[in-house]
Protein backbone atom coordinates (compact mmCIF):
# COMPACT_ATOMS: atom_id res chain seq x y z
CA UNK A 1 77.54 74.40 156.47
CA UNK A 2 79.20 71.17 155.29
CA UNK A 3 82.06 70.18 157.35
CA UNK A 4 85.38 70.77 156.09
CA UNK A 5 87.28 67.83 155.07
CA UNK A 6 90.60 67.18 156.89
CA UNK A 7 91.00 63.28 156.21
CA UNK A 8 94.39 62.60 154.13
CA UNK A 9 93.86 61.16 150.62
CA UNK A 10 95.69 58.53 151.50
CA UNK A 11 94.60 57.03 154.25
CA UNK A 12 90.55 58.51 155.61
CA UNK A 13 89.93 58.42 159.05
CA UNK A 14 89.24 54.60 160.65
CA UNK A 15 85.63 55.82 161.32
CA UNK A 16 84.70 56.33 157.76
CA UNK A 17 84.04 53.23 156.36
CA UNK A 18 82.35 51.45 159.40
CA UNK A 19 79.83 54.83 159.66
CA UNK A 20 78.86 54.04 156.01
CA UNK A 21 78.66 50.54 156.66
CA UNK A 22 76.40 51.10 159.92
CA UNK A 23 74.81 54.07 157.53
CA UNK A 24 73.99 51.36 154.92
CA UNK A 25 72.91 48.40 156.97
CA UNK A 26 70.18 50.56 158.58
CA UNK A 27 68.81 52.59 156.05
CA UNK A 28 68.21 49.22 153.72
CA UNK A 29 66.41 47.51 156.61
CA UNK A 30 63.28 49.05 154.93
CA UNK A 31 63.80 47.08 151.77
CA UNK A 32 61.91 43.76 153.25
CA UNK A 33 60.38 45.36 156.27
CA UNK A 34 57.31 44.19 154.60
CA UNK A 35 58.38 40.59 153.67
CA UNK A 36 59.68 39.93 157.37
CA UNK A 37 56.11 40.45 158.21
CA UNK A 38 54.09 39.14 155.09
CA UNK A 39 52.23 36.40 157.36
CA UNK A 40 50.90 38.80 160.41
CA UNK A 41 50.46 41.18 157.22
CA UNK A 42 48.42 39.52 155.08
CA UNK A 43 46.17 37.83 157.80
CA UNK A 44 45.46 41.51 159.15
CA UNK A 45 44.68 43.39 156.43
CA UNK A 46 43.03 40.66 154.07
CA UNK A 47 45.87 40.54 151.55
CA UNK A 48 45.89 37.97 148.26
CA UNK A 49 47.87 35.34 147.51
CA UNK A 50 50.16 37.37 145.53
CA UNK A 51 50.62 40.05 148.18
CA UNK A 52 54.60 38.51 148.68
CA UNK A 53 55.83 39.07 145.10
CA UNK A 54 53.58 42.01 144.49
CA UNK A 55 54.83 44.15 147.29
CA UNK A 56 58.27 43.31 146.55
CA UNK A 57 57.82 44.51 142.63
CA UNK A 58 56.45 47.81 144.53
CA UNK A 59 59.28 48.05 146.14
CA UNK A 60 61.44 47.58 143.37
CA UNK A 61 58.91 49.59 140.78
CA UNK A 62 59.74 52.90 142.92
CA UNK A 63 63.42 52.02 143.77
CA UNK A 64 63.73 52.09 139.48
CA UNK A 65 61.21 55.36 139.59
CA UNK A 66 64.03 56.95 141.93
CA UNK A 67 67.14 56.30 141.28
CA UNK A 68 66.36 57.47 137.13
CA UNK A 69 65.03 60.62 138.92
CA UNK A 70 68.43 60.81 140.98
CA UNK A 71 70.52 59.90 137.58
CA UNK A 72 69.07 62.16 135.26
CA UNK A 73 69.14 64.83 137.89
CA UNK A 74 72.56 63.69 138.86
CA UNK A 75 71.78 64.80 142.57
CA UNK A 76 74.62 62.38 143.73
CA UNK A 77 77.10 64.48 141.96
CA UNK A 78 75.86 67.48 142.65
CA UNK A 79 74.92 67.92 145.96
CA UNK A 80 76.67 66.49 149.23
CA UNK A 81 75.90 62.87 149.11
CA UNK A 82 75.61 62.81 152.63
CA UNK A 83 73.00 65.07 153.01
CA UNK A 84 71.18 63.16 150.10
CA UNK A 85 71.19 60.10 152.02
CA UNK A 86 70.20 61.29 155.43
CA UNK A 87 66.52 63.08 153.67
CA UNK A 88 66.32 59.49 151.62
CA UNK A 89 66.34 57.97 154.49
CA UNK A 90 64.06 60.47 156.78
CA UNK A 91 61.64 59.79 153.86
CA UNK A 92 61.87 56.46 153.99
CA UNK A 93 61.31 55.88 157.59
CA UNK A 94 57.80 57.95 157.40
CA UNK A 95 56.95 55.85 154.63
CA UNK A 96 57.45 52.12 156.42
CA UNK A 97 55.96 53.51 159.44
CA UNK A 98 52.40 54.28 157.18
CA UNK A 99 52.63 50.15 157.13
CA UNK A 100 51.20 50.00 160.16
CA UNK A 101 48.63 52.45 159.68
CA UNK A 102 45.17 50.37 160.13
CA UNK A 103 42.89 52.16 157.47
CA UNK A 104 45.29 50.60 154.84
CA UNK A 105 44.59 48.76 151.96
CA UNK A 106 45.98 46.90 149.41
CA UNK A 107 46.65 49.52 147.25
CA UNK A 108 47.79 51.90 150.11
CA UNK A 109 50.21 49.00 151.15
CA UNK A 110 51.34 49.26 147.64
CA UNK A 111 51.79 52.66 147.54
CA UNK A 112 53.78 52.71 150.98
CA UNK A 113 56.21 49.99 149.22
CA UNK A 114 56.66 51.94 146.45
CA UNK A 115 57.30 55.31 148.50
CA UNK A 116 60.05 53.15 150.55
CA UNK A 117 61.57 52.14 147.27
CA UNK A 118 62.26 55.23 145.61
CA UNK A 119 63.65 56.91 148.49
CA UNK A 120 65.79 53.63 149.10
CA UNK A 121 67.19 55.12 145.76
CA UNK A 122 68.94 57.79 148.09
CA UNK A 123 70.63 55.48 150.35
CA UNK A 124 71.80 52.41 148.37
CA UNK A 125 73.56 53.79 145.21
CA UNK A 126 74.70 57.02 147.22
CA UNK A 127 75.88 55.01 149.88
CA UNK A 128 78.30 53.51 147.50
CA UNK A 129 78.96 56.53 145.80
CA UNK A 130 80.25 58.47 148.90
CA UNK A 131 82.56 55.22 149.79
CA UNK A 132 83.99 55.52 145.67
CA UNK A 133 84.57 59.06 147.34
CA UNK A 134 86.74 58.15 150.11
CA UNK A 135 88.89 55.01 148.64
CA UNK A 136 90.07 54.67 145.51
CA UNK A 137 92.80 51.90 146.28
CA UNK A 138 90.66 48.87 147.65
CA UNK A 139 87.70 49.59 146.20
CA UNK A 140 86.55 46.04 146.37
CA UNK A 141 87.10 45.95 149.47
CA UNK A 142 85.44 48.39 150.88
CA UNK A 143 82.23 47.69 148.52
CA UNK A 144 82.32 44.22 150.17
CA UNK A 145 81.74 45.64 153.47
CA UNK A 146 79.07 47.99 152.06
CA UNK A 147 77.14 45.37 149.89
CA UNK A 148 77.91 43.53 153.22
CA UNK A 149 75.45 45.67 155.05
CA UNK A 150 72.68 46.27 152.90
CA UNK A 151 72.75 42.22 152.36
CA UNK A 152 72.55 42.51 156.36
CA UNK A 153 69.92 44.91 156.61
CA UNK A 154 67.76 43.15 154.01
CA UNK A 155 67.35 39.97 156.04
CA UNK A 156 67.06 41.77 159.27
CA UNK A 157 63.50 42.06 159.01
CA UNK A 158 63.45 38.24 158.38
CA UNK A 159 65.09 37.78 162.13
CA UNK A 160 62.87 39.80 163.88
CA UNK A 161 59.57 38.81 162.15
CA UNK A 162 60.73 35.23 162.87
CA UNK A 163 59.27 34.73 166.31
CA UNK A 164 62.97 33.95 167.88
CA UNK A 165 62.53 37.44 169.70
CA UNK A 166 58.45 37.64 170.38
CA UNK A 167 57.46 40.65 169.37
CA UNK A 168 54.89 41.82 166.82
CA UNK A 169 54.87 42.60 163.38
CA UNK A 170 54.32 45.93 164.18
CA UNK A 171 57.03 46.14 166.37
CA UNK A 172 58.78 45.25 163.66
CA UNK A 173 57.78 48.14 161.05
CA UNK A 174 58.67 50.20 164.23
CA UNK A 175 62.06 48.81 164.55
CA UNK A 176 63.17 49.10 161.39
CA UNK A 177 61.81 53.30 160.87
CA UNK A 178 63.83 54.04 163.78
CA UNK A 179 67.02 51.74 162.49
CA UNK A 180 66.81 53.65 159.24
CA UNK A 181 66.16 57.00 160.86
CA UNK A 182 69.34 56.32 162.75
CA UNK A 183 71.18 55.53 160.09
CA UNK A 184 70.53 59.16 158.39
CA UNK A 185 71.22 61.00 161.33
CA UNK A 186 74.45 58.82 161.60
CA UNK A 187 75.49 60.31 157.68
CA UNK A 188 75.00 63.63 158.16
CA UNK A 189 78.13 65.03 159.49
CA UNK A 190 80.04 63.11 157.12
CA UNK A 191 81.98 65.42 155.13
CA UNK A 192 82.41 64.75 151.15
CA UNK A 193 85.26 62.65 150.33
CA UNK A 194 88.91 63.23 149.03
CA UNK A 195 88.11 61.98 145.73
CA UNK A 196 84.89 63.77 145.22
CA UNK A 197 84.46 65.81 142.24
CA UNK A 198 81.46 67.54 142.30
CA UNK A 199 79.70 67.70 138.21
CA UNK A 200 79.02 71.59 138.38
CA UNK A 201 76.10 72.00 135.94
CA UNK A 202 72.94 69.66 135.46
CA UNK A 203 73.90 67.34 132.62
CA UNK A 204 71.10 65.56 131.39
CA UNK A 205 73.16 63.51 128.77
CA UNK A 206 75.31 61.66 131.42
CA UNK A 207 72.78 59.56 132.28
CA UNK A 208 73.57 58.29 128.18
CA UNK A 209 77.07 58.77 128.46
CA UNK A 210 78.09 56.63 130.34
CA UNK A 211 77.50 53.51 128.38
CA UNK A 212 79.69 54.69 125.86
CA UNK A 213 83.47 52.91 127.16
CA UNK A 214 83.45 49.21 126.76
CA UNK A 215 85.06 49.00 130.21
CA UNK A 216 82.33 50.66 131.57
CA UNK A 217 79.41 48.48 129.51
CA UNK A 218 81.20 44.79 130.54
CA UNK A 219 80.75 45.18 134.53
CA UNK A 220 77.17 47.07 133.86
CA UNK A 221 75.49 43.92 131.96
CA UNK A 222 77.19 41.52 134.27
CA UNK A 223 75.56 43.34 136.85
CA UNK A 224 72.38 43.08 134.79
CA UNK A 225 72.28 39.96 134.95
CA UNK A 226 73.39 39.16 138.63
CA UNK A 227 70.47 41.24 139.49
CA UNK A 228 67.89 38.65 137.18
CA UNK A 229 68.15 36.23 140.12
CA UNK A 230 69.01 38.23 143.08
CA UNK A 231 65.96 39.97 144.48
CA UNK A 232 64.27 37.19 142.96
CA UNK A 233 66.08 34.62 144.89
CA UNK A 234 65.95 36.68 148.28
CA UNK A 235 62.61 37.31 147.72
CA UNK A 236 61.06 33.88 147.51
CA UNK A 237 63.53 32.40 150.17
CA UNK A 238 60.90 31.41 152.72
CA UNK A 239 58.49 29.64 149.91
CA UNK A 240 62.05 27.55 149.17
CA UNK A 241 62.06 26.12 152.54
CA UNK A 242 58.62 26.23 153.06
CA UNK A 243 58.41 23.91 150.16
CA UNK A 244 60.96 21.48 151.46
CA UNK A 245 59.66 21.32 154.94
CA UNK A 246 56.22 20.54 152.96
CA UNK A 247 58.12 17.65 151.39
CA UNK A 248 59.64 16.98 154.50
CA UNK A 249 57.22 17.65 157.50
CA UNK A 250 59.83 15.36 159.37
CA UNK A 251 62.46 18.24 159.22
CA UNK A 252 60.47 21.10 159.00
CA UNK A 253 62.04 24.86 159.21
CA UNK A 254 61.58 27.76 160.58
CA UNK A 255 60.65 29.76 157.45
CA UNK A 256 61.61 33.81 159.06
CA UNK A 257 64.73 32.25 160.60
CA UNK A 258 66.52 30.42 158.07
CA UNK A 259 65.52 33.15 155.43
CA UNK A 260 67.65 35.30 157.63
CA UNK A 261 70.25 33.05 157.79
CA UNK A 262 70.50 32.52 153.49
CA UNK A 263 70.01 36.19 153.23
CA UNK A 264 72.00 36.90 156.07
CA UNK A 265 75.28 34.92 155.06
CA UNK A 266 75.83 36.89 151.88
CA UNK A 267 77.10 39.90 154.28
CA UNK A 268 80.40 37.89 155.23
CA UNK A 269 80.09 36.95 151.50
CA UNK A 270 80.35 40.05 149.73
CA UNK A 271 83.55 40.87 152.38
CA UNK A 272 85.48 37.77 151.42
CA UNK A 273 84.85 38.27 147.34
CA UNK A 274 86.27 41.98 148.28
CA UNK A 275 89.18 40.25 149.71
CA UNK A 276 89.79 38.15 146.80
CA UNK A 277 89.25 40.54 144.14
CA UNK A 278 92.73 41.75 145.71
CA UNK A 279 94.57 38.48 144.77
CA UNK A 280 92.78 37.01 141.53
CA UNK A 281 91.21 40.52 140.72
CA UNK A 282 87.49 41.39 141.07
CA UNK A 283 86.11 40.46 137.06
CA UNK A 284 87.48 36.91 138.13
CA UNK A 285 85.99 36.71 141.26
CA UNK A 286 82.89 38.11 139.80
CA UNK A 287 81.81 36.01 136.60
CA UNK A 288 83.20 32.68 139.25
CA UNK A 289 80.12 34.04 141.42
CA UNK A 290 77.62 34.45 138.61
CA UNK A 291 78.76 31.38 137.25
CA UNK A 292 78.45 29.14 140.94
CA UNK A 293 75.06 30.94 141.53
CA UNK A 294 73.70 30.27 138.22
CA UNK A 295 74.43 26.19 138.54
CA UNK A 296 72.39 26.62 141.87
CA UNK A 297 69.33 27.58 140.19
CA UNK A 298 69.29 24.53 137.80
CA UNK A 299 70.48 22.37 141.08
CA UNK A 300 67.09 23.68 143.30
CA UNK A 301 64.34 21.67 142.12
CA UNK A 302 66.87 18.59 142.55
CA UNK A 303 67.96 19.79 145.96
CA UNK A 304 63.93 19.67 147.02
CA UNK A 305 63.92 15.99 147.17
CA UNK A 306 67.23 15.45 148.99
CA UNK A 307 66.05 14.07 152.51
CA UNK A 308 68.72 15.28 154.62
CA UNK A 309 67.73 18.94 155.81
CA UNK A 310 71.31 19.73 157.05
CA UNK A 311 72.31 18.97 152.97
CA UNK A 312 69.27 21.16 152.12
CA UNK A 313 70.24 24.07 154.09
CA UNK A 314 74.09 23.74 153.63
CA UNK A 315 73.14 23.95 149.77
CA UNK A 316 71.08 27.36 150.28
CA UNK A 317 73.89 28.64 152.37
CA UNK A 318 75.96 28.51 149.67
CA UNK A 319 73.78 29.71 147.71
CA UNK A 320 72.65 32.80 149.36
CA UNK A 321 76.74 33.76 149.46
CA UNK A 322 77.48 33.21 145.84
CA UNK A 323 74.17 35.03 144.71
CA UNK A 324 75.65 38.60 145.59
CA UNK A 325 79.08 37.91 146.40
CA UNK A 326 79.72 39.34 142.66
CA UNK A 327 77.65 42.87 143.53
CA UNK A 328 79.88 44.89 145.30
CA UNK A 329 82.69 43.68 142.43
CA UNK A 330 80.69 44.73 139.84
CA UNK A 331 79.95 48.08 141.42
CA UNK A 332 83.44 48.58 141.68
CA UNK A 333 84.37 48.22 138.50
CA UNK A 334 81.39 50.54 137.32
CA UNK A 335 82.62 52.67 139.49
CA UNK A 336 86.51 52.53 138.35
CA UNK A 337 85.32 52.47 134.77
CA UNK A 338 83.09 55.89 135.27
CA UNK A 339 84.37 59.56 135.11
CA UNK A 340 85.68 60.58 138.76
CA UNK A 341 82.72 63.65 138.29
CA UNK A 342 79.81 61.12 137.19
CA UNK A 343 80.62 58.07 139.59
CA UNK A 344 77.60 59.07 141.33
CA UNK A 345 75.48 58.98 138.56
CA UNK A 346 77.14 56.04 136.61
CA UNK A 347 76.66 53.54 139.68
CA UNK A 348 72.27 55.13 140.56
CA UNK A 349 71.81 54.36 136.73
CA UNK A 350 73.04 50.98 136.60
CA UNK A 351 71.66 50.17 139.50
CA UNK A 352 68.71 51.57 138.48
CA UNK A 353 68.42 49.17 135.39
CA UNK A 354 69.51 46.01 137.36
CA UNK A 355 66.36 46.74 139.45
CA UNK A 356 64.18 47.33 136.62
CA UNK A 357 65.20 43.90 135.58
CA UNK A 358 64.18 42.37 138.89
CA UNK A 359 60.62 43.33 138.90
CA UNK A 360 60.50 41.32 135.86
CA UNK A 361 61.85 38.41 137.38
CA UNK A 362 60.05 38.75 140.50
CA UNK A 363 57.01 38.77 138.77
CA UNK A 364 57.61 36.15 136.12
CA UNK A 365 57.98 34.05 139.08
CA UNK A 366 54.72 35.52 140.93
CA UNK A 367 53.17 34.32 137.91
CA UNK A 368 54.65 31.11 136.94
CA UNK A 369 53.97 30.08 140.39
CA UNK A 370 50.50 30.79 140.00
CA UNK A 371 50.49 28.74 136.66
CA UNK A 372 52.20 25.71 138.28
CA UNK A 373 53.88 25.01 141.33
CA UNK A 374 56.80 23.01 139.69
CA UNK A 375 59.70 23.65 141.14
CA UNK A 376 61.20 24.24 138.13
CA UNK A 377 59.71 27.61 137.85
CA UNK A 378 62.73 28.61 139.19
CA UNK A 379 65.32 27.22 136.81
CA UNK A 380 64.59 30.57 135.16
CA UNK A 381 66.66 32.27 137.34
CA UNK A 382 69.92 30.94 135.61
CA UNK A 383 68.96 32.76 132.59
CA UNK A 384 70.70 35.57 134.06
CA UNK A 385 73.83 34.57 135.31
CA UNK A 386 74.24 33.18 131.59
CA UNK A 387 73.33 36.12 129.80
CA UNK A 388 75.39 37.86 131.88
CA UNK A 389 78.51 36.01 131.72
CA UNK A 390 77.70 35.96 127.98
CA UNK A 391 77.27 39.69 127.85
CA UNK A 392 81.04 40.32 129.86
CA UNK A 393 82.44 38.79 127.46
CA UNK A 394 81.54 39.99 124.40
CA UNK A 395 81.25 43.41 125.71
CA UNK A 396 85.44 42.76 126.88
C-alpha cells in the first residue's frame, strides 16, 4: 500500500528533495560504471580500440530503447513513480554487476551496457518527474540539485577507477550495484507528490501531443541540442587530457582523476544556474550556457597547445560546468510547459530524443577519431549548442 501523503502543498517535508537527490546520485552511478574502468576493462577481456565510445552508445542505445517504452506506455504517469524507480534501479544493479562476470564478451559487455541503459530510463527522467511532483514554485531550483546528482553520480565511477583509493575495477562495478541498489530502496517509501496527477487511461497519443504548444517545443530542441555535446563531451574527457599530457609529458595528468573533477564540477553547476534562473529567469540562464559551452568546443583544439596545465585544466573546469548547467533549466521548463497529468511523460520523451541524439554524436566522434586524430574532430560538438540556440528562437 502506497503511503498516504501528508506533506502540505506548500511547503513538502525538508527530507524530500535531498532523498531524491541521494535517490538520483546513486542510481546514475551505473551510467559510466563501465568508462571508470575502461583501462582494467579492456586489458582483461581483450576489448578493441573502440570499446570507450562503443559501450557508451550501448548505454545510450538502451537508455533511448527505454525511456520510448516508458513514454508511450506513460508508466511515469500512471503508476507511483517511486515504485518505478526503485525496480529501474533493482534492474539496473543486476545488470552492472553481469560486468564483472568473466565468461563475457564483447558483445555480452554490450548487451550488459545496454540492459543498464534502459533501465537507467526508470531512474533519470522519473527522478525528475517525482521532484515536478513535489515543487512547483522553484522548479529550477530544485532540478539543479537533481541534475546536480546525476552529474555527481556520472563521474563517480571516474574517482574510484582512478587509483586515488586502490581498489580494483571490480570493486568498482561492485560499488556502484550496491550505490544504485541503495538508492532504490531509499525511493520506495516516498509517497506521490502534492502536485501529482495521475493520467488514468493508457494514452498512446501523448507521447505526440506534447510537441504541439510552442512553449513546450522551444525548451525541448534547446535541450536537443545541449544534449549533441554533452555525453559526448563527458564521454571522451579522459582522451582530452590524455591528449594534452601527450603534448605535454612535462605536466602530465591523472586521466580517472581529473575526468572526475570536469565531470564532477557540473554538480555545483547545475545548483548555481538553478539559483539564477530565479533572478534573470531560467531560458536566460539557459541559451547563456549553451552559448559559453558551445565557444568551448571551437576553443579545445587551441587550448591543446597552451603550455600551462593549470590554464588547461582551469579551461575544462569551466567547461565541464557550462556543458550541463542549462539541463536541469531546460527540464524545467519542459516540465512547466507540459500538462500537470503528462509531466511524466513529456520530460522521459524528450529526454528520450536528446539521448538518441547523443549516440550520434558519440559515435561520429568514435569514428572521426578513427579517421584522424585532429583535434578538431571535436569542433563538431558546437554544432549543437548552435542549432539549438537557433532552434529556441525560432520555435519562441
Amino acid at each position: 500500500m502506497q503511503p498516504v501523503n501528508t506533506e502540505s502543498k506548500d511547503r513538502p517535508g525538508r527530507h524530500v528533495l535531498p532523498l531524491i537527490v541521494f535517490s538520483q546520485f546513486c542510481g546514475t552511478s551505473l551510467w559510466f560504471a563501465s568508462n571508470g574502468i575502461m583501462g582494467p576493462l579492456t586489458t582483461h577481456f581483450g576489448l578493441p580500440a573502440t570499446a570507450l565510445g562503443d559501450l557508451t552508445a550501448s548505454v545510450q542505445f538502451g537508455f533511448i530503447t527505454g525511456t520510448l517504452i516508458f513514454a508511450l506506455l506513460t508508466l511515469a504517469d500512471r503508476f507511483p513513480p517511486s515504485r518505478v524507480f526503485f525496480w529501474s534501479a533493482v534492474m539496473g544493479t543486476l545488470a552492472n554487476l553481469g560486468l564483472i562476470w568473466e565468461g563475457n564478451s564483447y558483445a555480452t559487455l554490450l548487451l550488459l551496457r545496454f540492459v543498464t541503459g534502459f533501465f537507467l530510463a526508470g531512474i533519470y527522467p522519473v527522478g525528475m518527474k517525482i521532484a515536478s511532483d513535489y515543487y512547483e514554485k522553484g522548479l529550477g531550483t530544485s532540478l539543479g540539485y537533481l541534475v546536480g546528482a546525476l552529474v555527481l553520480g556520472t563521474a563517480f565511477p571516474h574517482l574510484l577507477g582512478s587509483g586515488a583509493l586502490s581498489i580494483s575495477w571490480k570493486q568498482v562495478v561492485g560499488i556502484t550495484s550496491a550505490m544504485a541498489l541503495t538508492g532504490g530502496l531509499s525511493m520506495w517509501f516516498l509517497p506521490d507528490g502534492p502536485y501529482r496527477r495521475r493520467m488514468q487511461k493508457l494514452d498512446l497519443t501523448a507521447f505526440f501531443k506534447v510537441f504541439k504548444k510552442p512553449e513546450f517545443r522551444a525548451p525541448a530542441f534547446g535541450y536537443f541540442g545541449h544534449m549533441w555535446e554533452l555525453y559526448a563531451f563527458w564521454a571522451f574527457v579522459p582522451l582530452m587530457v590524455g591528449a594534452y599530457s601527450n603534448l605535454h609529458p612535462e605536466g602530465a595528468l591523472s586521466q580517472s582523476l581529473w575526468a572526475f573533477l570536469i565531470i564532477g564540477i557540473g554538480g555545483p553547476a547545475c545548483v548555481l544556474g538553478g539559483y539564477l534562473s530565479r533572478v534573470l529567469g531560467a531560458k536566460k540562464v539557459a541559451a547563456t550556457s549553451l552559448l559559453s559551452s558551445g565557444l568551448c568546443c571551437l576553443i579545445f583544439p587551441w587550448a591543446l597547445h597552451w603550455e600551462s596545465p593549470f590554464l588547461f585544466m582551469f579551461f575544462m573546469l569551466l567547461w565541464g560546468m557550462v556543458v550541463i548547467a542549462d539541463s536541469p533549466l531546460f527540464s524545467t521548463l519542459v516540465a512547466q510547459n507540459a500538462a500537470s497529468d503528462k509531466k511524466g511523460t513529456a520530460l522521459t520523451i524528450v529526454t528520450c530524443i536528446g539521448f538518441a541524439i547523443t549516440i550520434v554524436s558519440i559515435e561520429l566522434l568514435t569514428r572521426g577519431l578513427r579517421i584522424t586524430d585532429s583535434p578538431w574532430v571535436f569542433a563538431l560538438l558546437a554544432a549543437g549548442p548552435a542549432l539549438g540556440l537557433l532552434a529556441m528562437r525560432r520555435s519562441s
